[in-house]
N, C-alpha and C. Protein backbone atom coordinates (compact mmCIF):
# COMPACT_ATOMS: atom_id res chain seq x y z
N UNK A 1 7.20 -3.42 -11.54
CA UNK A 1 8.43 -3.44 -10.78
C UNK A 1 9.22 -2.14 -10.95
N UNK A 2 9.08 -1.47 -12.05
CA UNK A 2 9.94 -0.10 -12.62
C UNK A 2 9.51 0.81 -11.54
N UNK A 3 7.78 0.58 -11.65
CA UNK A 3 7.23 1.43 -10.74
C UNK A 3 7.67 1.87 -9.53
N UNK A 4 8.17 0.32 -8.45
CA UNK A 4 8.42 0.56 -7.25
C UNK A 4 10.16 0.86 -7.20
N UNK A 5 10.59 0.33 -7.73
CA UNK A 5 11.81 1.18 -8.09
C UNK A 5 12.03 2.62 -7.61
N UNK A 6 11.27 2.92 -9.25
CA UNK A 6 11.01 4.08 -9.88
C UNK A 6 10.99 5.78 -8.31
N UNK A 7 9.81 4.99 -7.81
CA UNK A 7 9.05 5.51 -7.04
C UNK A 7 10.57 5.48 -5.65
N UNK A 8 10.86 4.49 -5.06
CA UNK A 8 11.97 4.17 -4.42
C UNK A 8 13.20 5.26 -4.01
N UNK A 9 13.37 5.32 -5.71
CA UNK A 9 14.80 6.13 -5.64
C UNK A 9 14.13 7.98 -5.64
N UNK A 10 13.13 8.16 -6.15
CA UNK A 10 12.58 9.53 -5.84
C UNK A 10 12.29 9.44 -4.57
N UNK A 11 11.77 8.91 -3.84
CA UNK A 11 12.31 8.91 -2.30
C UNK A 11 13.10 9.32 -1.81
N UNK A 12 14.33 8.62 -2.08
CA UNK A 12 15.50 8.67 -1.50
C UNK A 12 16.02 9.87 -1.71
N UNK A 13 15.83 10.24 -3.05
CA UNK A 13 16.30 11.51 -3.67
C UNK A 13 15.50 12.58 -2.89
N UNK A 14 14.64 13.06 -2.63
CA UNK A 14 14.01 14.11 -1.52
C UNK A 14 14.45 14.14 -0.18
N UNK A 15 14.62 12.80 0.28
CA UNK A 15 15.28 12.59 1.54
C UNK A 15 16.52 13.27 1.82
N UNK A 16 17.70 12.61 0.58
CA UNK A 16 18.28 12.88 0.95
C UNK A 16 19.28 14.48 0.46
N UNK A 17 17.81 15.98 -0.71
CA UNK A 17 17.42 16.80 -0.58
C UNK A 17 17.47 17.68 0.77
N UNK A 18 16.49 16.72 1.34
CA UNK A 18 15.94 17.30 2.81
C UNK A 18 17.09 17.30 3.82
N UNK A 19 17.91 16.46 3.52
CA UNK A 19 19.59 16.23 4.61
C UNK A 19 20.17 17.27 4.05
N UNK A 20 20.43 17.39 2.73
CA UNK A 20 20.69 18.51 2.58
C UNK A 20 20.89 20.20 3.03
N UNK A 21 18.82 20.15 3.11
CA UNK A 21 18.57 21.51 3.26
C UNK A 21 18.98 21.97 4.52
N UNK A 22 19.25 21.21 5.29
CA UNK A 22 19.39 21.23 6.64
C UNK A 22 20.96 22.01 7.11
N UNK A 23 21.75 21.91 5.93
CA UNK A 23 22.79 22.55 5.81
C UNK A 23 22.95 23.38 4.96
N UNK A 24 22.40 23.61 4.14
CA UNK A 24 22.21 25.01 3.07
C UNK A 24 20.80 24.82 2.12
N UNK A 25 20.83 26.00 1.56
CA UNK A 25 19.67 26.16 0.97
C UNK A 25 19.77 25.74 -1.05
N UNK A 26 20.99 24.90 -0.61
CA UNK A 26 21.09 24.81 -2.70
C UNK A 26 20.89 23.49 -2.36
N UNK A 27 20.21 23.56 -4.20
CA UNK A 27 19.47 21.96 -4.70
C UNK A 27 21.02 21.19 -4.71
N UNK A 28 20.80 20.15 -4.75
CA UNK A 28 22.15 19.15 -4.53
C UNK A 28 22.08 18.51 -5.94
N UNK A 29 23.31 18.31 -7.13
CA UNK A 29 23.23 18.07 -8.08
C UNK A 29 22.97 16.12 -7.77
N UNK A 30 23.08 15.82 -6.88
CA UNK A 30 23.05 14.31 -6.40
C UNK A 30 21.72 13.61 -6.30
N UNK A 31 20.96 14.98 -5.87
CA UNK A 31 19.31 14.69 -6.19
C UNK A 31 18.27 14.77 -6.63
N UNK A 32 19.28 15.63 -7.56
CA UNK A 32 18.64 15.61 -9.35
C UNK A 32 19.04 14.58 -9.86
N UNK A 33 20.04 13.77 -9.74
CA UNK A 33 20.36 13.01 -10.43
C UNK A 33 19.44 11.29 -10.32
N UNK A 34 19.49 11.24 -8.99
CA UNK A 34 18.49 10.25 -8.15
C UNK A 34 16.90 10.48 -8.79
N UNK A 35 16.52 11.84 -8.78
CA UNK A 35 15.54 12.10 -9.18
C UNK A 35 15.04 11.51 -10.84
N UNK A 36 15.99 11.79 -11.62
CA UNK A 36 16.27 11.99 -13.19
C UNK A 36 15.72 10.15 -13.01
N UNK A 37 16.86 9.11 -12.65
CA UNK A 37 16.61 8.07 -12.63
C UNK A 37 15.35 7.39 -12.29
N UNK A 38 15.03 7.98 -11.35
CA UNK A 38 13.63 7.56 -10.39
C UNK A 38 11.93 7.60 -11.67
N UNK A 39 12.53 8.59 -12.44
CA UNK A 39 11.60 8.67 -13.63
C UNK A 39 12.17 7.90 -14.45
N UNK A 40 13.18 8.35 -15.04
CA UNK A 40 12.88 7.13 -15.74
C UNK A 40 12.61 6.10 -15.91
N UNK A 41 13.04 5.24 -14.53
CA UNK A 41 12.18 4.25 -14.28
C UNK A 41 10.33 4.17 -14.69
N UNK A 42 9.70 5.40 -14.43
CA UNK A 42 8.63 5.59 -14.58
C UNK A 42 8.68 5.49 -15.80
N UNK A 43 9.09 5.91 -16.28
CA UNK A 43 9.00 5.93 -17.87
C UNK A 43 8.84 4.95 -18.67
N UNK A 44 9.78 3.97 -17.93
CA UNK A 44 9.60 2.63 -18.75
C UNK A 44 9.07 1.99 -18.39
N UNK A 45 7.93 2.06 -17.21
CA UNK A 45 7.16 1.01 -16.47
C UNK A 45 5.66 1.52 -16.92
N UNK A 46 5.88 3.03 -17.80
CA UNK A 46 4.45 3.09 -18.53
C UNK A 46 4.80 2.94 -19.31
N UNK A 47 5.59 2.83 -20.10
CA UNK A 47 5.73 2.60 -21.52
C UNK A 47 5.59 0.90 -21.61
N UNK A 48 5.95 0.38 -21.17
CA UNK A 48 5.48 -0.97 -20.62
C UNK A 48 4.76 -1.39 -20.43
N UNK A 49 3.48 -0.71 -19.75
CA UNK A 49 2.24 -0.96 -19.24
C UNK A 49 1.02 -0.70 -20.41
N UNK A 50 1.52 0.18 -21.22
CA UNK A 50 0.96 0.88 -21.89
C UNK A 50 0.09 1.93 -21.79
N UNK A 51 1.08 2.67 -21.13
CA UNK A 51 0.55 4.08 -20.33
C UNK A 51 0.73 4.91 -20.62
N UNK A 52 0.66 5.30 -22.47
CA UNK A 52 1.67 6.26 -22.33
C UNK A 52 1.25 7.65 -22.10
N UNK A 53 0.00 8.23 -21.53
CA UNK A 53 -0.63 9.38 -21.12
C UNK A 53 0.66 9.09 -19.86
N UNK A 54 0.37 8.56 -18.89
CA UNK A 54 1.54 8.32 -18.07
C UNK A 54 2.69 8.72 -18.17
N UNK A 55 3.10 7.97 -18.96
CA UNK A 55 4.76 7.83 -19.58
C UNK A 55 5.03 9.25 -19.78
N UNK A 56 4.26 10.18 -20.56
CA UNK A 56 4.15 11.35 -21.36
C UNK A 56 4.38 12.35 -20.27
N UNK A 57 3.77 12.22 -19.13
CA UNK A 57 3.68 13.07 -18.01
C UNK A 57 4.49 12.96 -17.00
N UNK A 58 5.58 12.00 -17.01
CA UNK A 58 6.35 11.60 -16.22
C UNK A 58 7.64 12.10 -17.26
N UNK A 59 7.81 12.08 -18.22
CA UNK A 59 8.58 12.67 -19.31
C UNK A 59 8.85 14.05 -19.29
N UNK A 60 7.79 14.48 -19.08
CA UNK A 60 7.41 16.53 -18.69
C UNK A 60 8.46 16.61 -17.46
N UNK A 61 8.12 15.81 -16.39
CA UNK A 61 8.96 16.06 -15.17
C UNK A 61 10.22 15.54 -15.22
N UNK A 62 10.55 14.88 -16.44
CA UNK A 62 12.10 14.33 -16.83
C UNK A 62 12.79 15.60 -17.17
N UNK A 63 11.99 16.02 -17.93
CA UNK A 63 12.59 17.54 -19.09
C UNK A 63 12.67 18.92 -17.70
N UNK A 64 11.61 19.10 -17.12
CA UNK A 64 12.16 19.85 -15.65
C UNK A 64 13.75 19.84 -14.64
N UNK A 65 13.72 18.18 -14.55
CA UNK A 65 14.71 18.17 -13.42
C UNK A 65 15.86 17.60 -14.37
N UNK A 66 15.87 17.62 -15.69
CA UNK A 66 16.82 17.50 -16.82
C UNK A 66 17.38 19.25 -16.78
N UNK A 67 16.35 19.99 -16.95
CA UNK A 67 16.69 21.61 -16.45
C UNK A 67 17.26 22.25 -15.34
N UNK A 68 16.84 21.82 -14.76
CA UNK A 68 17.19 21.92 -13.15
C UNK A 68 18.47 21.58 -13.01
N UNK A 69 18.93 20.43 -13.31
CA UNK A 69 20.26 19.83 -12.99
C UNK A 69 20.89 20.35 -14.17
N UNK A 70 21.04 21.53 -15.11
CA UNK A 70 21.84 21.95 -15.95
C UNK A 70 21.84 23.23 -16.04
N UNK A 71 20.99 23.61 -15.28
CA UNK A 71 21.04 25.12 -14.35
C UNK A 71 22.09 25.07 -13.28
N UNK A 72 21.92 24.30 -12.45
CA UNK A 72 22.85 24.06 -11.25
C UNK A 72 24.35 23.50 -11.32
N UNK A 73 24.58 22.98 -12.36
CA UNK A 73 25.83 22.21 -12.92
C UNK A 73 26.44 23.16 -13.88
N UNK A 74 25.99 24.23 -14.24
CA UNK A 74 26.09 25.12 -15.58
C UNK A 74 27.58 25.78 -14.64
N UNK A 75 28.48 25.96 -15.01
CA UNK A 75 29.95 26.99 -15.11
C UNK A 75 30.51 26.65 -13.49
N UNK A 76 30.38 25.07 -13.38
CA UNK A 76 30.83 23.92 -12.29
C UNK A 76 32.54 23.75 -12.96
C-alpha cells in the first residue's frame, strides 16, 4: 500500500514540476517536497517488505532530493 502511495505522490510531484516548468525554469521547493514524501513512503514499504536492497536505493534518492531541496531553499 506504501508502494502505491509512495509511487502516487511522486507523480504528482513531477506533474506538478512540469506545471511549473511551463512558467520558469526553477525546481519548485513544493516538488521536492512531494517528492521527499513519495519516498519515503518507499522506504517504508521496503523496509516492510523486507527489501531492504530496495529500501537502501530508494534512501540514495532520499539523500539527493534531501540536497536538492536545501540547495534551493538555502538564503530563502
Amino acid at each position: 500500500m506504501f508502494t502505491s502511495i509512495g509511487l502516487v505522490l511522486i507523480s504528482l510531484g513531477w506533474f506538478y514540476q512540469l506545471f511549473k516548468l511551463k512558467r520558469g525554469k526553477a525546481i519548485s521547493p513544493v516538488f521536492v517536497i512531494i517528492y521527499i514524501i513519495g519516498v519515503i513512503l518507499l522506504i517504508a514499504d521496503g523496509i516492510q517488505s523486507n527489501l531492504i536492497e530496495l529500501a537502501g536505493l530508494n534512501a540514495l534518492s532520499l539523500a539527493a532530493a534531501l540536497a536538492v531541496f536545501l540547495t534551493i531553499t538555502k538564503g530563502k
